[in-house]
Protein backbone atom coordinates (compact mmCIF):
# COMPACT_ATOMS: atom_id res chain seq x y z
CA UNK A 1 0.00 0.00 0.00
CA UNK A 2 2.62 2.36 1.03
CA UNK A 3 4.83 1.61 -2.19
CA UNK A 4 1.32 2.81 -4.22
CA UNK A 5 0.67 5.91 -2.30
CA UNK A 6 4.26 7.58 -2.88
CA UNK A 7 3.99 7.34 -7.17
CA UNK A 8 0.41 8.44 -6.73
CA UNK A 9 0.93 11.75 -4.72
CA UNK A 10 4.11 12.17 -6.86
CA UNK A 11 2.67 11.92 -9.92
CA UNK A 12 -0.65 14.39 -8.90
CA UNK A 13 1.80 16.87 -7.41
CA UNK A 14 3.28 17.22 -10.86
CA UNK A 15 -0.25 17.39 -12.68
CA UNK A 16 -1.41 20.21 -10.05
CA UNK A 17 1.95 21.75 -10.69
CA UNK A 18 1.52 21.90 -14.41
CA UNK A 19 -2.26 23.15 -14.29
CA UNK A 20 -0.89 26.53 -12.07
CA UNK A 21 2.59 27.97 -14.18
CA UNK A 22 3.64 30.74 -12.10
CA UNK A 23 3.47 34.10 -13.43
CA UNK A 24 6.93 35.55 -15.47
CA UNK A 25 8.09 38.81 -13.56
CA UNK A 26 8.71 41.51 -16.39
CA UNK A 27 10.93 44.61 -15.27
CA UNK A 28 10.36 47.95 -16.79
CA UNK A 29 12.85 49.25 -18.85
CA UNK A 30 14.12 52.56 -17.19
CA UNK A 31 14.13 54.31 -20.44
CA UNK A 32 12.94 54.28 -24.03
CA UNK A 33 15.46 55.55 -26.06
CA UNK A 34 19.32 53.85 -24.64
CA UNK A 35 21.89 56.57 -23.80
CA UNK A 36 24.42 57.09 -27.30
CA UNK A 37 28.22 57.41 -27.33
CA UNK A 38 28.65 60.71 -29.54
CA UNK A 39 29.19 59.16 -33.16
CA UNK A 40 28.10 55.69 -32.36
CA UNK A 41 30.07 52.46 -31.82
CA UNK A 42 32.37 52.84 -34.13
CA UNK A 43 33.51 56.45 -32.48
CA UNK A 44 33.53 54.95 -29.06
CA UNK A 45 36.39 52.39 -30.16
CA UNK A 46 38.64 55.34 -32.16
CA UNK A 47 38.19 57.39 -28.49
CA UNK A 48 39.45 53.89 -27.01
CA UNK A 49 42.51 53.51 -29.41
CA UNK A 50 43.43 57.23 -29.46
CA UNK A 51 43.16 57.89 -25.99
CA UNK A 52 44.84 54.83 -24.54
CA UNK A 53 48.13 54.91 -22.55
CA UNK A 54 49.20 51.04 -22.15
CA UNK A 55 50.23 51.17 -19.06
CA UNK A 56 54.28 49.89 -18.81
CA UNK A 57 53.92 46.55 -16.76
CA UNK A 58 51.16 45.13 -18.75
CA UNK A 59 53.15 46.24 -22.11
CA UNK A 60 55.99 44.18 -20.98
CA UNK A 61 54.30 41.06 -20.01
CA UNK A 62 52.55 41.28 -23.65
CA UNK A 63 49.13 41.24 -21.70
CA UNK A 64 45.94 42.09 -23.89
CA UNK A 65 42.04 41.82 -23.82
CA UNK A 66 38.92 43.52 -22.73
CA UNK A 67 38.30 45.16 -19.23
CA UNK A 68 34.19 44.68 -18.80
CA UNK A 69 32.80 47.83 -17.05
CA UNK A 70 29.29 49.34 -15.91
CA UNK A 71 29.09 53.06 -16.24
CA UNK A 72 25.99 55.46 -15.13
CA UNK A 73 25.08 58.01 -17.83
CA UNK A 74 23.53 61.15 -16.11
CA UNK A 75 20.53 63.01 -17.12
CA UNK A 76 22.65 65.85 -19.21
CA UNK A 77 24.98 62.78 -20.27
CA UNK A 78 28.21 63.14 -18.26
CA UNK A 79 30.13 59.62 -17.31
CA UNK A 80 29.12 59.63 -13.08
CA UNK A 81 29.85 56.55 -12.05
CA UNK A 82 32.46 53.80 -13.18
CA UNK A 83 32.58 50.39 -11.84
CA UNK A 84 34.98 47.43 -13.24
CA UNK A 85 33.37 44.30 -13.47
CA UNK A 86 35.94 42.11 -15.14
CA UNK A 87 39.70 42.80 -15.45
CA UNK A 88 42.51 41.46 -17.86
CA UNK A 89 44.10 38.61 -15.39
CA UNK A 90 47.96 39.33 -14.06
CA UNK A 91 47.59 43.14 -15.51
CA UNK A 92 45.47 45.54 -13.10
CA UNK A 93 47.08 48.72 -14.37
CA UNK A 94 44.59 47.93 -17.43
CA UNK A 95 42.08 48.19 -15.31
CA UNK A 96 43.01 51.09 -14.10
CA UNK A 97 43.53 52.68 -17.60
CA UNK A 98 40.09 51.58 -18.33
CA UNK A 99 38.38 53.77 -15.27
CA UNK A 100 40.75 56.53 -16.62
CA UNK A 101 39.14 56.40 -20.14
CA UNK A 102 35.71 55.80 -18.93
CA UNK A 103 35.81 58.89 -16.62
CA UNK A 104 37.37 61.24 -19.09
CA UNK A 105 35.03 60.08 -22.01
CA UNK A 106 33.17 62.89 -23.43
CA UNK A 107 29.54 63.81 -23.11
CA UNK A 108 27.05 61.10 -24.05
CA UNK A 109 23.60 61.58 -25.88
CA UNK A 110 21.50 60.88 -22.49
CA UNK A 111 19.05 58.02 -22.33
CA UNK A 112 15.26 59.54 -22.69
CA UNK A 113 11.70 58.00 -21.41
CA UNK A 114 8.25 59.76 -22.43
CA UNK A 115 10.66 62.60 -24.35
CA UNK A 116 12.16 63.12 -20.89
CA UNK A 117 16.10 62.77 -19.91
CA UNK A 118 16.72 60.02 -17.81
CA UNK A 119 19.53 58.69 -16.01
CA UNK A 120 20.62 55.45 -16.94
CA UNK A 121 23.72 52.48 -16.85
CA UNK A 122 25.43 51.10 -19.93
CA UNK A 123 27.38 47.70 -19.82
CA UNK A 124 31.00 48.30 -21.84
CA UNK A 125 34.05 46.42 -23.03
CA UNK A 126 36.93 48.25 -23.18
CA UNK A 127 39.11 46.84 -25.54
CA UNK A 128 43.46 46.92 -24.90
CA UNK A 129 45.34 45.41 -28.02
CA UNK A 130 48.97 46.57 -28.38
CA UNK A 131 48.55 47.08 -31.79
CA UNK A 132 46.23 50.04 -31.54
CA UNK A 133 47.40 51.62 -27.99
CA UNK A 134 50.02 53.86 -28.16
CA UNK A 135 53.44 52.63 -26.09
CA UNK A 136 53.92 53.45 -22.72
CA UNK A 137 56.93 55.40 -24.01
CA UNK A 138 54.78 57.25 -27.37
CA UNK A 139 53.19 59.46 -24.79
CA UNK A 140 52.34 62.84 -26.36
């Protein structure tokens, strides 16, 4: 009797389970219209290359690849907050070069809700290949 009663409430449990889905939560977008880098993507990555000073220990250990970072975009779209999620491993000085860049990037086209100017984060890779940074040395 008891080795019938276990499948039985098992397999009801999973019939009442599929008759009552739970409900998806949706989140609100906090804006409309995404905040814009001033000449798009493309822009953003010449700012990146042409702004970049490598910094010396991570030049001479050859070390390359993206920093991951999470910036807030204020209403009148100044850079106000800068936080690294992901580093390059063994080179922190890119890191560090990549808050310097983020901070000192120019104004961005704010994000807007309902025609109105809204504060708002962006997720960014910030990209450190030898090839395009200048030397630690070719400092202008």
């Amino acid at each position: 009797m008891r080795a019938l009663l276990l499948p039985t409430l098992l397999i009801c449990s999973v019939a009442a389970a599929q008759e009552h889905t739970l409900p998806v939560p949706t989140r609100e977008r906090p804006y409309d219209v995404a905040p814009r880098f001033p000449g798009g993507s493309e822009a953003m990555l010449r700012y990146f290359a042409n702004s970049c000073h490598y910094p010396v220990e991570a030049w001479e250990k050859r070390k390359e690849g993206v920093v991951l970072a999470t910036i807030g975009v204020d209403r009148k779209g100044r850079v106000d907050s800068v936080r690294i999620v992901n580093g390059v491993p063994g080179a922190p000085g890119l890191a560090r070069e990549a808050e310097r860049l983020l901070k000192a990037m120019p104004r961005w086209q704010p994000a807007t809700k309902g025609n109105k100017r809204v504060a708002a984060e962006v997720h960014l890779s910030v990209p450190f290949d030898r090839r395009r940074c200048r030397a630690p040395d070719a400092r202008p």
